[in-house]
C-alpha atoms as a PDB file:
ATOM      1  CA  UNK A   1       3.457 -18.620 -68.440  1.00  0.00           C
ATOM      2  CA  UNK A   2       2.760 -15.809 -65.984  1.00  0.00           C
ATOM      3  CA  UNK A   3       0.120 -13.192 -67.500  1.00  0.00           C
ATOM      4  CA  UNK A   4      -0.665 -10.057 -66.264  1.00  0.00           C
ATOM      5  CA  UNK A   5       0.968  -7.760 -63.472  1.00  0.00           C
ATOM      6  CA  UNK A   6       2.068 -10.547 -60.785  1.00  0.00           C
ATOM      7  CA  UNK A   7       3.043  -8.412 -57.537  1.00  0.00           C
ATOM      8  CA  UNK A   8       3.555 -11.856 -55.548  1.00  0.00           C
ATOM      9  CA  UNK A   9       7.561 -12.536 -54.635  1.00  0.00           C
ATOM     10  CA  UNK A  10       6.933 -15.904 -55.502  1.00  0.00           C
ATOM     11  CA  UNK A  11       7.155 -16.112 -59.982  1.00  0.00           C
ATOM     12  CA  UNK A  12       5.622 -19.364 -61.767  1.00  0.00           C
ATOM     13  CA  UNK A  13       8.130 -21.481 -62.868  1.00  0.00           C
ATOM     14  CA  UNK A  14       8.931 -21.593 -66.967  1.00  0.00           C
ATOM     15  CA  UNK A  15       8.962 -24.303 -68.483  1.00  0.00           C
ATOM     16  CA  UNK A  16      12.218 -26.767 -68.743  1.00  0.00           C
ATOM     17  CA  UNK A  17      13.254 -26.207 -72.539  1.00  0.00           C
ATOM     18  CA  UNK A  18      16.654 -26.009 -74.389  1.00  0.00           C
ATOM     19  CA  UNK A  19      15.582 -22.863 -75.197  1.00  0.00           C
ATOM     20  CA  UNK A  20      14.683 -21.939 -71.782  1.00  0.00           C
ATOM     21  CA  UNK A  21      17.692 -23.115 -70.356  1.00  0.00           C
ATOM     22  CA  UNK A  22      19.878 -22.068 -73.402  1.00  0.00           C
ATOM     23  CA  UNK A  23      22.699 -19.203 -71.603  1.00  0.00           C
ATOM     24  CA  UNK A  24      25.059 -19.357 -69.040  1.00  0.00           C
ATOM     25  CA  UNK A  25      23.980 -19.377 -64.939  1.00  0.00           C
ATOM     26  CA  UNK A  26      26.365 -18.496 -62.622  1.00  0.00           C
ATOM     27  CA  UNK A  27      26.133 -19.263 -58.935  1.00  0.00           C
ATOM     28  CA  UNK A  28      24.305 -16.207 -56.903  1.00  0.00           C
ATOM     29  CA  UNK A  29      27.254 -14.935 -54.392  1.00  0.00           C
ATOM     30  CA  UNK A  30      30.246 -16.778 -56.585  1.00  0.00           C
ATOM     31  CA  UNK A  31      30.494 -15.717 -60.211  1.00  0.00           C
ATOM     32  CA  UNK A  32      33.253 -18.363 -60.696  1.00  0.00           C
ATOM     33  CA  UNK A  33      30.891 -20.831 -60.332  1.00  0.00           C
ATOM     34  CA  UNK A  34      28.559 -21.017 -63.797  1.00  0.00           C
ATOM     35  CA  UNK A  35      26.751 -23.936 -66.308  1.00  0.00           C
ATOM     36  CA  UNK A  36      26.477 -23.054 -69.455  1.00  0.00           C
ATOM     37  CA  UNK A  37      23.635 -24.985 -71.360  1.00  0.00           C
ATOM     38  CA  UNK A  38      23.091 -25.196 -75.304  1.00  0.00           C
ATOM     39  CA  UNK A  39      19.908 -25.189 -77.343  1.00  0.00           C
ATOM     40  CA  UNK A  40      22.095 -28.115 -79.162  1.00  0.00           C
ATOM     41  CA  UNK A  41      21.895 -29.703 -75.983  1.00  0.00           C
ATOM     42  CA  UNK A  42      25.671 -29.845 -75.450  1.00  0.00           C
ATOM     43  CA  UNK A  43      26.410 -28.210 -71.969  1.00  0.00           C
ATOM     44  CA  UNK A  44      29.955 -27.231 -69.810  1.00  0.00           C
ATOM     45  CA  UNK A  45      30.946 -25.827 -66.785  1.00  0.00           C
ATOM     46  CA  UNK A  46      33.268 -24.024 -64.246  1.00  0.00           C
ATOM     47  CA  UNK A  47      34.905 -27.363 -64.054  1.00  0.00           C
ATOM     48  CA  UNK A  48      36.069 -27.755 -67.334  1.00  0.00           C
ATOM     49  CA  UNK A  49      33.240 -30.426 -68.141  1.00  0.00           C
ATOM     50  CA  UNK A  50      31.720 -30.657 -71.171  1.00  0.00           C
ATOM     51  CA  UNK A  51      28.900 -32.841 -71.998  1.00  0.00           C
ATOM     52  CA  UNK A  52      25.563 -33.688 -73.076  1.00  0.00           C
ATOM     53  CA  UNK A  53      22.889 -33.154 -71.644  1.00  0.00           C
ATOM     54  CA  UNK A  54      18.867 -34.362 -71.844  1.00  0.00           C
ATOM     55  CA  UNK A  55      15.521 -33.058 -70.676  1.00  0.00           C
ATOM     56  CA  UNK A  56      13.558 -35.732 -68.039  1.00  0.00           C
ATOM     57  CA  UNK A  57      10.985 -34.086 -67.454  1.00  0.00           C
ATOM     58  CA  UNK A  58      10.238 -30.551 -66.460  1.00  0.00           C
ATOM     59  CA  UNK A  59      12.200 -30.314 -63.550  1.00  0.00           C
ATOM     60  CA  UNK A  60      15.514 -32.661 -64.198  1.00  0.00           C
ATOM     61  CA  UNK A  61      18.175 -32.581 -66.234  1.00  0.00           C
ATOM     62  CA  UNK A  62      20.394 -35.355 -66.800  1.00  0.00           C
ATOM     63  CA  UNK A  63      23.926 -33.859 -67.473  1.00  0.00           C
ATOM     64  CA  UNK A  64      26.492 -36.787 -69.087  1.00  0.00           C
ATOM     65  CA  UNK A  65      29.819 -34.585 -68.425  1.00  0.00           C
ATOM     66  CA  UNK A  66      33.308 -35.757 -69.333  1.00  0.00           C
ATOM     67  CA  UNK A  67      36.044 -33.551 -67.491  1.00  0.00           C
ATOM     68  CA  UNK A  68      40.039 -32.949 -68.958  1.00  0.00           C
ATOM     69  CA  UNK A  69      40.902 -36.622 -68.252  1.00  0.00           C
ATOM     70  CA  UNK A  70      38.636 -37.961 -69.996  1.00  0.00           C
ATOM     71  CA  UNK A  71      36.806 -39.203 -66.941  1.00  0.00           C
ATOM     72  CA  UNK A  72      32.714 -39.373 -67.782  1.00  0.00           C
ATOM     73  CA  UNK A  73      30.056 -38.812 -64.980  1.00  0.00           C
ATOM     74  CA  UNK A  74      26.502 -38.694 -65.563  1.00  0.00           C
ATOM     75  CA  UNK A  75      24.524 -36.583 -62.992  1.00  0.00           C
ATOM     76  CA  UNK A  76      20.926 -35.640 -62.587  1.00  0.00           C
ATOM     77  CA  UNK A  77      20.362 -32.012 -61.756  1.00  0.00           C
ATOM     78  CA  UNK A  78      16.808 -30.394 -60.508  1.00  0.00           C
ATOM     79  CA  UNK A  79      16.219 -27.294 -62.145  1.00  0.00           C
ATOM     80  CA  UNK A  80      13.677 -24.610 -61.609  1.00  0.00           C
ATOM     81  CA  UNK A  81      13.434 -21.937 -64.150  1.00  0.00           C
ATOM     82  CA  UNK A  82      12.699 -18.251 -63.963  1.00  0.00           C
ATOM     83  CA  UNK A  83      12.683 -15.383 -65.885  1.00  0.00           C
ATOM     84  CA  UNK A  84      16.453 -14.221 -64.889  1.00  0.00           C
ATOM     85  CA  UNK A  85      17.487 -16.849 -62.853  1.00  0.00           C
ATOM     86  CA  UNK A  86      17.504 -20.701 -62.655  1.00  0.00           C
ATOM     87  CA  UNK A  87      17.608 -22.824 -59.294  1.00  0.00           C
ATOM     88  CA  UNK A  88      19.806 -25.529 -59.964  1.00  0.00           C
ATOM     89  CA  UNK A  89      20.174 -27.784 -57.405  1.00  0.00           C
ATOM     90  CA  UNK A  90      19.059 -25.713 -55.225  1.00  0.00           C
ATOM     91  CA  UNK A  91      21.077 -23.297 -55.439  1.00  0.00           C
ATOM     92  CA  UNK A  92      20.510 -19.890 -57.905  1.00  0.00           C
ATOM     93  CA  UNK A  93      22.252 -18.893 -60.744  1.00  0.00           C
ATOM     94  CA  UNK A  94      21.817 -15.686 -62.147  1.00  0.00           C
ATOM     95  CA  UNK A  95      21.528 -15.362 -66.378  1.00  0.00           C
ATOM     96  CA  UNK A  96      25.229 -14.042 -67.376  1.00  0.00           C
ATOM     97  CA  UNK A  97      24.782 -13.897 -71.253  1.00  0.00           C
END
C-alpha cells in the first residue's frame, strides 16, 4: 500500500486479491478486448470464455477457461495491479466497471 503523496510515475503494485482484481479490464487502445474477474473467483472474457480462476501467488493467475464448444484451456496469466489499471500479460487494461 502506497502512503502519502507519491509524485513518482512509477505506483507500487497492490496486492493480487479477488477483491483487487474483482471488475472488468479492458485492453488500453482496444475496448473490445476485456477480462472480467469475480470475487467468487469465476472469471470470462472477450472470447466468450468462462472459467475459474485461482490466485498463485501475487503475481499469477491461473485462468481454467472453457470457450462455446466446450473446449477447456488452462492458462497462467502475470498480473500486475494498480489503482485503475491492471497489466495483464503485459499488456494494460484499464478498470471499465
Amino acid at each position: 500500500a502506497v502512503k502519502g503523496g507519491d509524485t513518482s510515475n512509477s505506483e507500487t503494485p497492490l496486492e493480487l486479491t479477488a477483491a483487487n482484481l474483482a471488475g472488468r479490464w479492458a485492453r488500453e487502445g482496444n475496448s473490445s478486448v476485456w477480462f472480467e474477474f469475480a470475487r467468487d473467483l469465476t472469471c470470462k472474457n472477450s472470447d466468450n470464455e468462462t472459467g475459474t480462476y485461482s490466485i498463485i501467488d501475487n503475481k499469477t493467475v491461473k485462468g481454467i477457461w472453457k470457450d462455446v464448444l466446450n473446449i477447456v484451456t488452462v492458462r497462467k496469466h502475470n498480473i500486475a495491479i494498480y489503482k485503475n489499471y491492471i497489466v495483464l500479460n503485459n499488456k494494460k487494461y484499464i478498470k471499465s466497471n
